[in-house]
Protein backbone atom coordinates (compact mmCIF):
# COMPACT_ATOMS: atom_id res chain seq x y z
CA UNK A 1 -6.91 17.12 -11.65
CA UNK A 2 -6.24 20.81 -10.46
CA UNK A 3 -8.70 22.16 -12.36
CA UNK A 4 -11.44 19.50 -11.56
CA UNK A 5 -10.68 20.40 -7.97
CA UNK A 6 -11.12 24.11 -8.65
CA UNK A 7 -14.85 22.80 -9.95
CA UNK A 8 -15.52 20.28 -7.24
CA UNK A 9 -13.47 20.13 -4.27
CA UNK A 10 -15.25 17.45 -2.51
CA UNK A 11 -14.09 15.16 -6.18
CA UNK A 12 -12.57 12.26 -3.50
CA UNK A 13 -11.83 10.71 -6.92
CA UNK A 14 -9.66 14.17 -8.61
CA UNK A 15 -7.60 13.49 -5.40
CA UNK A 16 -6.76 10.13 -5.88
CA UNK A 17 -5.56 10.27 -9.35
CA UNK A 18 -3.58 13.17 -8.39
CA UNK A 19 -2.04 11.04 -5.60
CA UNK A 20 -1.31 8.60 -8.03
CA UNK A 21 0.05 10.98 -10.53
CA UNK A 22 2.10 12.97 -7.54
CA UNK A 23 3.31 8.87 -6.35
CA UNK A 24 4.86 7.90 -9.76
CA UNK A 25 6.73 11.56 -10.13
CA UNK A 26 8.50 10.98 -6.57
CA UNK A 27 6.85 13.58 -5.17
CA UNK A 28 5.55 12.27 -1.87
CA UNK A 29 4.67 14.73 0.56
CA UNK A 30 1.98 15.87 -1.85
CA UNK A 31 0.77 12.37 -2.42
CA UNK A 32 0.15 11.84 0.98
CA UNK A 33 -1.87 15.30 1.48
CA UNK A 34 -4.02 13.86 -1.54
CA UNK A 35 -4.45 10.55 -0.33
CA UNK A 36 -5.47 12.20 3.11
CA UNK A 37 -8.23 14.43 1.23
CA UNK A 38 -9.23 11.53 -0.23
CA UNK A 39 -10.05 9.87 3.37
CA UNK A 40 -10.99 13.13 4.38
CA UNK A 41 -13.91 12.46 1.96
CA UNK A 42 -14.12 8.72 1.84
CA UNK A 43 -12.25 7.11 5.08
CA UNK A 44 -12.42 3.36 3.68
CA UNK A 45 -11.15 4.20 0.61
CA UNK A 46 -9.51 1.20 -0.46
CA UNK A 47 -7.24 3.11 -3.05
CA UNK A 48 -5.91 6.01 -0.55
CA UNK A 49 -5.28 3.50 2.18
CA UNK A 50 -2.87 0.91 -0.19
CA UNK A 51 -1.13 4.20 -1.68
CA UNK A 52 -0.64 5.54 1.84
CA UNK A 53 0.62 2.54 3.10
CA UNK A 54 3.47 2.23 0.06
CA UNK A 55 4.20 5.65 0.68
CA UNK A 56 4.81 4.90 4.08
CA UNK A 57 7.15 1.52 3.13
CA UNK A 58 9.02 3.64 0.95
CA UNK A 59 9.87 5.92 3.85
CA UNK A 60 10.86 3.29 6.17
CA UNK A 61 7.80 4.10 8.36
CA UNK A 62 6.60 0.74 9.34
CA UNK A 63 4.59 1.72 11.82
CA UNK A 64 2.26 4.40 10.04
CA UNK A 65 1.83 1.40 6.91
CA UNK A 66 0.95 -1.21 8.93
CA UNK A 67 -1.74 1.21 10.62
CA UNK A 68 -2.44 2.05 7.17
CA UNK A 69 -2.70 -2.16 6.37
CA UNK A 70 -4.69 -2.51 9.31
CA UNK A 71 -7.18 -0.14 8.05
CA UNK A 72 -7.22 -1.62 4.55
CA UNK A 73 -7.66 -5.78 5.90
CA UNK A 74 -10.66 -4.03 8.61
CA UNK A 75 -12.45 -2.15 5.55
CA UNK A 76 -12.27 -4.86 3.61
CA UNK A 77 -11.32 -8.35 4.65
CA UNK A 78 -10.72 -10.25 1.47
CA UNK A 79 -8.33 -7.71 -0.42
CA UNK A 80 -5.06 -9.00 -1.01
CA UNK A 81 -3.09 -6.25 -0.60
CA UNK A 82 -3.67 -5.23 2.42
CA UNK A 83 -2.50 -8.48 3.63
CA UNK A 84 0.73 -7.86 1.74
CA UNK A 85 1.33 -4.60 2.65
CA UNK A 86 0.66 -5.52 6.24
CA UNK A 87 3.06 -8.37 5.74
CA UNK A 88 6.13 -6.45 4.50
CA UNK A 89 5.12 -3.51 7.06
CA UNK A 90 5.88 -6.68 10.03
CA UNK A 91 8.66 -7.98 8.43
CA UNK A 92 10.72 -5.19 8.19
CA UNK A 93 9.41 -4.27 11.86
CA UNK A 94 11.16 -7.82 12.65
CA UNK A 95 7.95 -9.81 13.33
CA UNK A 96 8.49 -12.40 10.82
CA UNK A 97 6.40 -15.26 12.34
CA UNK A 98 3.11 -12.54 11.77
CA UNK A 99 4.71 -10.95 8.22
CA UNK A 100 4.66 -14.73 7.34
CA UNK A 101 1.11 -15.60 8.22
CA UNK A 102 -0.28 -11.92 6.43
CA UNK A 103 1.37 -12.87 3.18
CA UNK A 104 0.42 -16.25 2.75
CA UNK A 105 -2.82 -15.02 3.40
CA UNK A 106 -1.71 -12.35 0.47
CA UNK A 107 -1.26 -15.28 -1.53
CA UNK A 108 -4.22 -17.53 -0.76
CA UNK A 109 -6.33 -14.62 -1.83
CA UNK A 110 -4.30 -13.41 -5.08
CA UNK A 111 -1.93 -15.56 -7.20
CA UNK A 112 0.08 -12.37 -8.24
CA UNK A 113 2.04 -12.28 -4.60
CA UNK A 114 3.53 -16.03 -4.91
CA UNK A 115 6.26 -14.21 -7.41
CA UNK A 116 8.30 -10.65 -7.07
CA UNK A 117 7.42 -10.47 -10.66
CA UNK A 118 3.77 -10.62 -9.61
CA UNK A 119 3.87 -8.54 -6.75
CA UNK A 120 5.89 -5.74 -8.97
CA UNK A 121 2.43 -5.36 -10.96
CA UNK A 122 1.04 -3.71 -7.43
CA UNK A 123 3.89 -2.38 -5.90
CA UNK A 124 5.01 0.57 -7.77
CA UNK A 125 5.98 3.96 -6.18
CA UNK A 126 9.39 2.43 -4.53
CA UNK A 127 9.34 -0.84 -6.38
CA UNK A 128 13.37 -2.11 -6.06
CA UNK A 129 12.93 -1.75 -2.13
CA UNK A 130 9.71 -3.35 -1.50
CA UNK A 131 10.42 -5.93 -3.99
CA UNK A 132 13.37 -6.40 -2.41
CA UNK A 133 11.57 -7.58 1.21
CA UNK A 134 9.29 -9.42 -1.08
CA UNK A 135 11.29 -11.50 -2.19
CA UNK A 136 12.75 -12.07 1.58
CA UNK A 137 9.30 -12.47 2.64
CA UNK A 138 8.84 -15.58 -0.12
CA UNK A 139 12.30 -16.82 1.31
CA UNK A 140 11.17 -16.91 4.84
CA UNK A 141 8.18 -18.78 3.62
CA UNK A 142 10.14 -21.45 1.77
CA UNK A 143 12.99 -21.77 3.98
């Protein structure tokens, strides 16, 4: 990704794989500069804005990914995971009646959030600790 960036340094897409690749090696400070180029170069990126907002969960800065999930559910109103993301975002901000309402809304619109094992096929850079409000979430929802 380097070197296609040395080529082409307007490649939104050489960013976002390096994101990724930078996300799944723990290395989050420089995922989050390349998720920001990408939206630099593409601002409703779908992609950047979901891999912001984990990065932000996994942080424990609720406020910055639900802004993050707020930009996702505007650009595009029928993706599931912004819903989810905005849900756990609110629930671990203590505004469980609204966390509630964003995931079954998660869930109406993608099967895979009714189970943690589901959800663990999205949520990957911290999974154990998002998982882990996931699966409070679904409690909250059945209890």
């Amino acid at each position: 990704y380097d070197r296609a960036l040395e080529l082409n340094a307007s490649l939104a897409s050489a960013y976002g794989n390096r994101a990724n690749l930078h996300a799944n090696q723990g290395r989050f400070d420089d995922a989050i500069a390349d998720y920001n180029a990408v939206l630099e170069r593409d601002f409703e990126n779908i992609a950047a804005r979901a891999g912001l907002c984990e990065l932000h969960l996994c942080a424990g800065d609720n406020a910055k990914a639900h802004n993050d999930a707020l930009a996702m559910v505007g650009a595009a109103p029928n993706f599931h995971a912004g819903y989810a993301l905005r849900a756990l975002a609110r629930f671990r901000s203590g505004d469980t009646d609204k966390a509630k309402q964003d995931y079954a809304k998660a869930m109406d619109l993608d099967k895979m959030w009714r189970t943690p094992e589901g959800a663990a096929e999205f949520l990957t850079i911290c999974p154990d600790d998002a998982l882990a409000t996931v699966r409070a979430l679904l409690a909250a929802l059945a209890g």
